[in-house]
Structure formats: structure tokens, C-alpha cells
PDB file of N, CA and C in Angstrom:
ATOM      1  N   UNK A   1      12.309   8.023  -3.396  1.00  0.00           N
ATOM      2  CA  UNK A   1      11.109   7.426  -2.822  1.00  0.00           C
ATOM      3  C   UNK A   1      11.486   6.098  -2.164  1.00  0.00           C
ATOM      4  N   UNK A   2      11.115   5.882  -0.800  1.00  0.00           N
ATOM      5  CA  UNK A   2      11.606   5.008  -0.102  1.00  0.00           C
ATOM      6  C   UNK A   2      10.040   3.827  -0.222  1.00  0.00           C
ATOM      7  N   UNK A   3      10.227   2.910  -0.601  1.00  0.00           N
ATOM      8  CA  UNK A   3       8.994   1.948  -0.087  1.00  0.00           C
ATOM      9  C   UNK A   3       9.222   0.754   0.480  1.00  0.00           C
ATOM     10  N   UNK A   4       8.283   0.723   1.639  1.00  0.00           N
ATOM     11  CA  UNK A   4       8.165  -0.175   2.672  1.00  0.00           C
ATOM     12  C   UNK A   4       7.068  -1.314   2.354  1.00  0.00           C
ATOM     13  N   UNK A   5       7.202  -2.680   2.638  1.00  0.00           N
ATOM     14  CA  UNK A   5       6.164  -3.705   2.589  1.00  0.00           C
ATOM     15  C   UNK A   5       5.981  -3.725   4.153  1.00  0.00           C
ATOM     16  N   UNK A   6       4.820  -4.321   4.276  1.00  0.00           N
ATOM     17  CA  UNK A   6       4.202  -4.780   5.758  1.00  0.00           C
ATOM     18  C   UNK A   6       4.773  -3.867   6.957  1.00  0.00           C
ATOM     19  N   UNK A   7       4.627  -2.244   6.147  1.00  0.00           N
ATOM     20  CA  UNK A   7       5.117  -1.311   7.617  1.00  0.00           C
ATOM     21  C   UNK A   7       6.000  -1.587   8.282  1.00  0.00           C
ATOM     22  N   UNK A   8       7.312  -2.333   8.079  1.00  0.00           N
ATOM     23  CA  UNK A   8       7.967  -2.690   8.817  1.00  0.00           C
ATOM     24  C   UNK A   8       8.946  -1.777   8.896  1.00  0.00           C
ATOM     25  N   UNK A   9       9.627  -1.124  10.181  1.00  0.00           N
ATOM     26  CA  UNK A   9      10.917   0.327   9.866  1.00  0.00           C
ATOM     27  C   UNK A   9      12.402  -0.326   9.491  1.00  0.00           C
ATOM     28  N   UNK A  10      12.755   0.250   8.582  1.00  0.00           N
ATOM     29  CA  UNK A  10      13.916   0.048   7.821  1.00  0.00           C
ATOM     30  C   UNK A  10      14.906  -0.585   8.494  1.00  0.00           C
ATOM     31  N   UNK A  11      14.841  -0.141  10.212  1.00  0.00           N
ATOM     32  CA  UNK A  11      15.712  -0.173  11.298  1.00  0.00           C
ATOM     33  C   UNK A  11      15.703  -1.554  12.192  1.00  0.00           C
ATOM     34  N   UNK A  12      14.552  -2.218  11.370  1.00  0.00           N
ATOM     35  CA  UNK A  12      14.464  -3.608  12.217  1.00  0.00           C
ATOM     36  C   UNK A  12      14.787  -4.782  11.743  1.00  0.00           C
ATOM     37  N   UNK A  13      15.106  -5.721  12.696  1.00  0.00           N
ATOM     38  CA  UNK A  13      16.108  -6.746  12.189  1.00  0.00           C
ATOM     39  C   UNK A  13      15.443  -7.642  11.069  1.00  0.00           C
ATOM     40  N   UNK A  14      15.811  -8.594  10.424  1.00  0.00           N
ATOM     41  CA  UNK A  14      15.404  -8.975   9.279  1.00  0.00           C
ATOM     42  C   UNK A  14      14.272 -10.410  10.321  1.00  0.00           C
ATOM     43  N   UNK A  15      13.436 -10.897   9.606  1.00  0.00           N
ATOM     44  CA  UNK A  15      12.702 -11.684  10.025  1.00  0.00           C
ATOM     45  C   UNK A  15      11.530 -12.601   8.718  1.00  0.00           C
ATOM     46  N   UNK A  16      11.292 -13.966   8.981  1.00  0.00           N
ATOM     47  CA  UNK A  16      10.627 -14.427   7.641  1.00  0.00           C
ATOM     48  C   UNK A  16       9.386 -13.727   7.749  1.00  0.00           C
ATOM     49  N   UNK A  17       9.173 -13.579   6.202  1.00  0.00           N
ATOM     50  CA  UNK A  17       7.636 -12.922   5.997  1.00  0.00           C
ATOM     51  C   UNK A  17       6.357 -13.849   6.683  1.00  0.00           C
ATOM     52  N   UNK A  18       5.802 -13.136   6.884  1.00  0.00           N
ATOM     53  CA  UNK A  18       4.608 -13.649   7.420  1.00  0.00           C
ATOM     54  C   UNK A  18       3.409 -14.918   6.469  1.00  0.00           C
ATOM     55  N   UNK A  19       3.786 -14.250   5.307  1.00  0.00           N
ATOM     56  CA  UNK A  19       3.542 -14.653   4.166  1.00  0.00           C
ATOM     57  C   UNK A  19       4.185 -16.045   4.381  1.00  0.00           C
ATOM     58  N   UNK A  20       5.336 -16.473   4.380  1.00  0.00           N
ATOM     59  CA  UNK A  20       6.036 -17.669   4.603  1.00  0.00           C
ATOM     60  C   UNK A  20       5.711 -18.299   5.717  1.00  0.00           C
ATOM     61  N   UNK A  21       5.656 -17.936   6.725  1.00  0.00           N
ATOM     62  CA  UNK A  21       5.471 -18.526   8.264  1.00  0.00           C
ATOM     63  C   UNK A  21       3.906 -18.199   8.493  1.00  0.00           C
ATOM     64  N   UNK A  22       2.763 -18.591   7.943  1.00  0.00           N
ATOM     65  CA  UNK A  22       1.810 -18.284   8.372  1.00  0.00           C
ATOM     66  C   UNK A  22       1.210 -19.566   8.141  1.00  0.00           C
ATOM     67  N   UNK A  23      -0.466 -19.314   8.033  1.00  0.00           N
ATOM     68  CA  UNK A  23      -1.207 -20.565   8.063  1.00  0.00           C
ATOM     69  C   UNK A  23      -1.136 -21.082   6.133  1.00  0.00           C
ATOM     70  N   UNK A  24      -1.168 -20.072   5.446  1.00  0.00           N
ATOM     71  CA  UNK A  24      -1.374 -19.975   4.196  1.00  0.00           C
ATOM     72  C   UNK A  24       0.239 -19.989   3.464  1.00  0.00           C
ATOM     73  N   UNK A  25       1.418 -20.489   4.185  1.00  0.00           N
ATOM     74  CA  UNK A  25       2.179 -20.493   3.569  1.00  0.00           C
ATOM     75  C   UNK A  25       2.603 -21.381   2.621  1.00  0.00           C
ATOM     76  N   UNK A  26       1.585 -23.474   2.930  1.00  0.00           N
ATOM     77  CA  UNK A  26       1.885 -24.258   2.066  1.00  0.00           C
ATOM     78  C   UNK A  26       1.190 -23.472   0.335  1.00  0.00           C
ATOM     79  N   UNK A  27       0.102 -22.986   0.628  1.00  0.00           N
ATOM     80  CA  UNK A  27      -0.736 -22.470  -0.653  1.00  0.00           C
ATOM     81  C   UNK A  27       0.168 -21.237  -1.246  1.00  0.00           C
ATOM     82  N   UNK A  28       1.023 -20.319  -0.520  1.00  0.00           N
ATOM     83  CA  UNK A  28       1.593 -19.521  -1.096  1.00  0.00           C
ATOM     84  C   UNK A  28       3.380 -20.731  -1.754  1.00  0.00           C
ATOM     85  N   UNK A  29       3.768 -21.207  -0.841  1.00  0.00           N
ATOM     86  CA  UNK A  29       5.214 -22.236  -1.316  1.00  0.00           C
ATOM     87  C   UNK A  29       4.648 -22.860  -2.932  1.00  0.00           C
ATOM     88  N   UNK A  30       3.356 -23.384  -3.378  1.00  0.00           N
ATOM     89  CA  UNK A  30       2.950 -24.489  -3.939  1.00  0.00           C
ATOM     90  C   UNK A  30       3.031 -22.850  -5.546  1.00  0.00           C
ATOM     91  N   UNK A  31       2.070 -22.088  -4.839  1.00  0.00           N
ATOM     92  CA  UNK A  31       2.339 -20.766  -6.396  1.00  0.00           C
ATOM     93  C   UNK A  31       3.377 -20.751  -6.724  1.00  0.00           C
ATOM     94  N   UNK A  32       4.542 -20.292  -5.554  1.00  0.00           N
ATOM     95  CA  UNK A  32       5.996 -20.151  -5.946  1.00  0.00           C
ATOM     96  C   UNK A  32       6.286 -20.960  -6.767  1.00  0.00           C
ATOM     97  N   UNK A  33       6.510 -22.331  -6.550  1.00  0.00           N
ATOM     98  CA  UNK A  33       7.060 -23.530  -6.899  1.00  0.00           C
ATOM     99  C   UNK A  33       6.290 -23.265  -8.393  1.00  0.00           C
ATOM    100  N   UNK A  34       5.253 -23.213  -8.625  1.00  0.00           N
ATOM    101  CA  UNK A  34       4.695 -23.391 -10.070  1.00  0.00           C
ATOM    102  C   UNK A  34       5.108 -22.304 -10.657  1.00  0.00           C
ATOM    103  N   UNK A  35       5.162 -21.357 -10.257  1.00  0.00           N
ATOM    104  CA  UNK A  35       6.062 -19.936 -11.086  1.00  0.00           C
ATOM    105  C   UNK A  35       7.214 -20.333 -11.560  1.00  0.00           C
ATOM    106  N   UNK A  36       7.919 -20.604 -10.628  1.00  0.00           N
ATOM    107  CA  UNK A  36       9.104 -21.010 -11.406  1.00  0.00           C
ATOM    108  C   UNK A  36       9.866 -22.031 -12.185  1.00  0.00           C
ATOM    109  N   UNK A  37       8.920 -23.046 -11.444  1.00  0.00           N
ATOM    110  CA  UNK A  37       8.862 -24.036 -13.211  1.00  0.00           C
ATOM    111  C   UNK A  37       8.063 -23.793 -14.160  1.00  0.00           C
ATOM    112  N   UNK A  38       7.400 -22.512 -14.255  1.00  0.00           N
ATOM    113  CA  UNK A  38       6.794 -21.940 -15.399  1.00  0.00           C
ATOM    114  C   UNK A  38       8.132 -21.325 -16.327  1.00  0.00           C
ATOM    115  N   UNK A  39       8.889 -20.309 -15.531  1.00  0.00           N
ATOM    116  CA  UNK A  39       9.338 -19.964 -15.897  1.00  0.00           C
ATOM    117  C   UNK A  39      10.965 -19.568 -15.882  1.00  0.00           C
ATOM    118  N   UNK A  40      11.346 -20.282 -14.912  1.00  0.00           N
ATOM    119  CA  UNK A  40      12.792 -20.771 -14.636  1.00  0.00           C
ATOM    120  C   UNK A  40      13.803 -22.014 -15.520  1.00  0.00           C
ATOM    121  N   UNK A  41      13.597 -21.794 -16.959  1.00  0.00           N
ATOM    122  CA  UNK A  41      13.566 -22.883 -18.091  1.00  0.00           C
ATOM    123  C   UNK A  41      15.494 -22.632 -18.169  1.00  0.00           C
ATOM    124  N   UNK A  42      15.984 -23.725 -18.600  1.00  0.00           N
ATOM    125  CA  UNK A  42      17.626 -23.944 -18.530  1.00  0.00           C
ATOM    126  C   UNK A  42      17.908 -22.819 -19.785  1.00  0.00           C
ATOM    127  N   UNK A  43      16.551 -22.532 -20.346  1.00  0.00           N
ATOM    128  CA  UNK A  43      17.603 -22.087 -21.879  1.00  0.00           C
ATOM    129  C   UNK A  43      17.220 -20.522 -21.377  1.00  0.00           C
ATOM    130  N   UNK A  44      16.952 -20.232 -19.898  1.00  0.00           N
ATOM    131  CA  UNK A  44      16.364 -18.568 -19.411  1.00  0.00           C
ATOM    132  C   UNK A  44      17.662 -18.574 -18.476  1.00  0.00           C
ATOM    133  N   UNK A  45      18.028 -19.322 -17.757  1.00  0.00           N
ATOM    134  CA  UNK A  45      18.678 -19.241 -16.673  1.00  0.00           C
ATOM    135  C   UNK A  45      20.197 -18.672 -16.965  1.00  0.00           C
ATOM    136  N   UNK A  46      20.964 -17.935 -16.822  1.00  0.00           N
ATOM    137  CA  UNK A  46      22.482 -17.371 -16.562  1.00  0.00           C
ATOM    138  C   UNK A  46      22.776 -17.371 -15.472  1.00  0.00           C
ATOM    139  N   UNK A  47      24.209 -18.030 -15.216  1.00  0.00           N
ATOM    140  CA  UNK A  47      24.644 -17.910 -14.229  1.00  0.00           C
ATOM    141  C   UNK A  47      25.945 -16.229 -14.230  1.00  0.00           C
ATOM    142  N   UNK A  48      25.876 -16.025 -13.317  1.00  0.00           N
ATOM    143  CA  UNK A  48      26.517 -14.874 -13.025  1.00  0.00           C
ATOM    144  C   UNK A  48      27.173 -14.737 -11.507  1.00  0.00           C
ATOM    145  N   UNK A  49      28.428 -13.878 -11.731  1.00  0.00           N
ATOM    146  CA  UNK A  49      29.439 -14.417 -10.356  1.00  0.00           C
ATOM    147  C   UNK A  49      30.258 -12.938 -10.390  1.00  0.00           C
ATOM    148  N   UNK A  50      30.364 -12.333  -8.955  1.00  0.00           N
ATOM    149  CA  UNK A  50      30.101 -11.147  -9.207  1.00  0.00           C
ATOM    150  C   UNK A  50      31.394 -11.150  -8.080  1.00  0.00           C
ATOM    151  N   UNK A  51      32.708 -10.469  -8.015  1.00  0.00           N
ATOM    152  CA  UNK A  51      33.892 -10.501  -7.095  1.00  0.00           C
ATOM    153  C   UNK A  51      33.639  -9.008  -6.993  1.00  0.00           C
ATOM    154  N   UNK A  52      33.999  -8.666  -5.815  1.00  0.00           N
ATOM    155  CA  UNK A  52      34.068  -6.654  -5.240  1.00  0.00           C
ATOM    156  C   UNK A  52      34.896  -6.456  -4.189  1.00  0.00           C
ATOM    157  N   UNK A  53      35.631  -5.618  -4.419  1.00  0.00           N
ATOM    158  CA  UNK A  53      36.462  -5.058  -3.089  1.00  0.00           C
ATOM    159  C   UNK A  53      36.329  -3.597  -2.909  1.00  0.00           C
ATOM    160  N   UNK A  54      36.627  -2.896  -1.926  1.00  0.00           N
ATOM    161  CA  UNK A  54      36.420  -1.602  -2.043  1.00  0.00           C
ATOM    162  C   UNK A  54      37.389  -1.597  -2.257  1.00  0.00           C
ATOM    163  N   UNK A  55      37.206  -0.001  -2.766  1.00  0.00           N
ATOM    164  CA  UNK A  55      38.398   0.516  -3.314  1.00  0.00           C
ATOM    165  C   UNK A  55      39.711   0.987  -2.281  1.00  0.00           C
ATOM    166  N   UNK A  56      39.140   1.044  -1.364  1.00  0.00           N
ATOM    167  CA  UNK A  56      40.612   1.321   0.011  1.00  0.00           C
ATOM    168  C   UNK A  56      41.253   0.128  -0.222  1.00  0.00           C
ATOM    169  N   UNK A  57      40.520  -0.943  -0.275  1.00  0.00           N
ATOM    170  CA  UNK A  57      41.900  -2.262  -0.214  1.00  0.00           C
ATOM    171  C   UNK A  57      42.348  -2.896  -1.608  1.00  0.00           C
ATOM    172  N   UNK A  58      42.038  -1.807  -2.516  1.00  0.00           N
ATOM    173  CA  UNK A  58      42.388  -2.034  -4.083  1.00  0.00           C
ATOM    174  C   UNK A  58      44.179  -1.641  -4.548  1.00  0.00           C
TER     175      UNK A  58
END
């Protein structure tokens, strides 16, 4: 099952959400921001570091 947000085709170039670049984006930035100092706490956070090569150049 493939799912799409804001109808956009899989095939098109990447671009900021509308959501971000709109009139309502300080009121949507200000939720963000409180979400995650809700819940972005030092004793939640892991850092993680992730190295990959394909396997042809292994």
C-alpha cells in the first residue's frame, strides 16, 4: 500500500510543505516547537550513527 500526503506524484521533485510556507506556518512552527520540548527530554534522546556501503564496493 502506497500512501500519498497532499496528492502529490511520487515522481515530483521534493518541495517545502505548504503547511510550512503558508500563512499559518508561525501557528503550526510554535505546536512543533512545544511538542518537542514536551517531549524531546535528554533522558529520551539516543544518539545513533549509522555507516553503509553497498555491497559491490564491500
Amino acid at each position: 500500500m502506497t500512501r500519498r500526503t497532499q496528492a502529490e506524484p511520487v515522481t515530483s521533485p521534493l518541495r517545502v510543505s505548504p503547511v510550512l510556507s503558508g500563512a499559518s506556518a508561525a501557528s503550526y512552527a510554535h505546536t512543533v516547537r512545544a511538542l518537542v520540548r514536551r517531549y524531546a527530554l535528554e533522558t529520551k534522546l539516543v544518539r545513533l550513527t549509522l555507516n553503509a556501503q553497498p555491497a559491490a564496493f564491500a
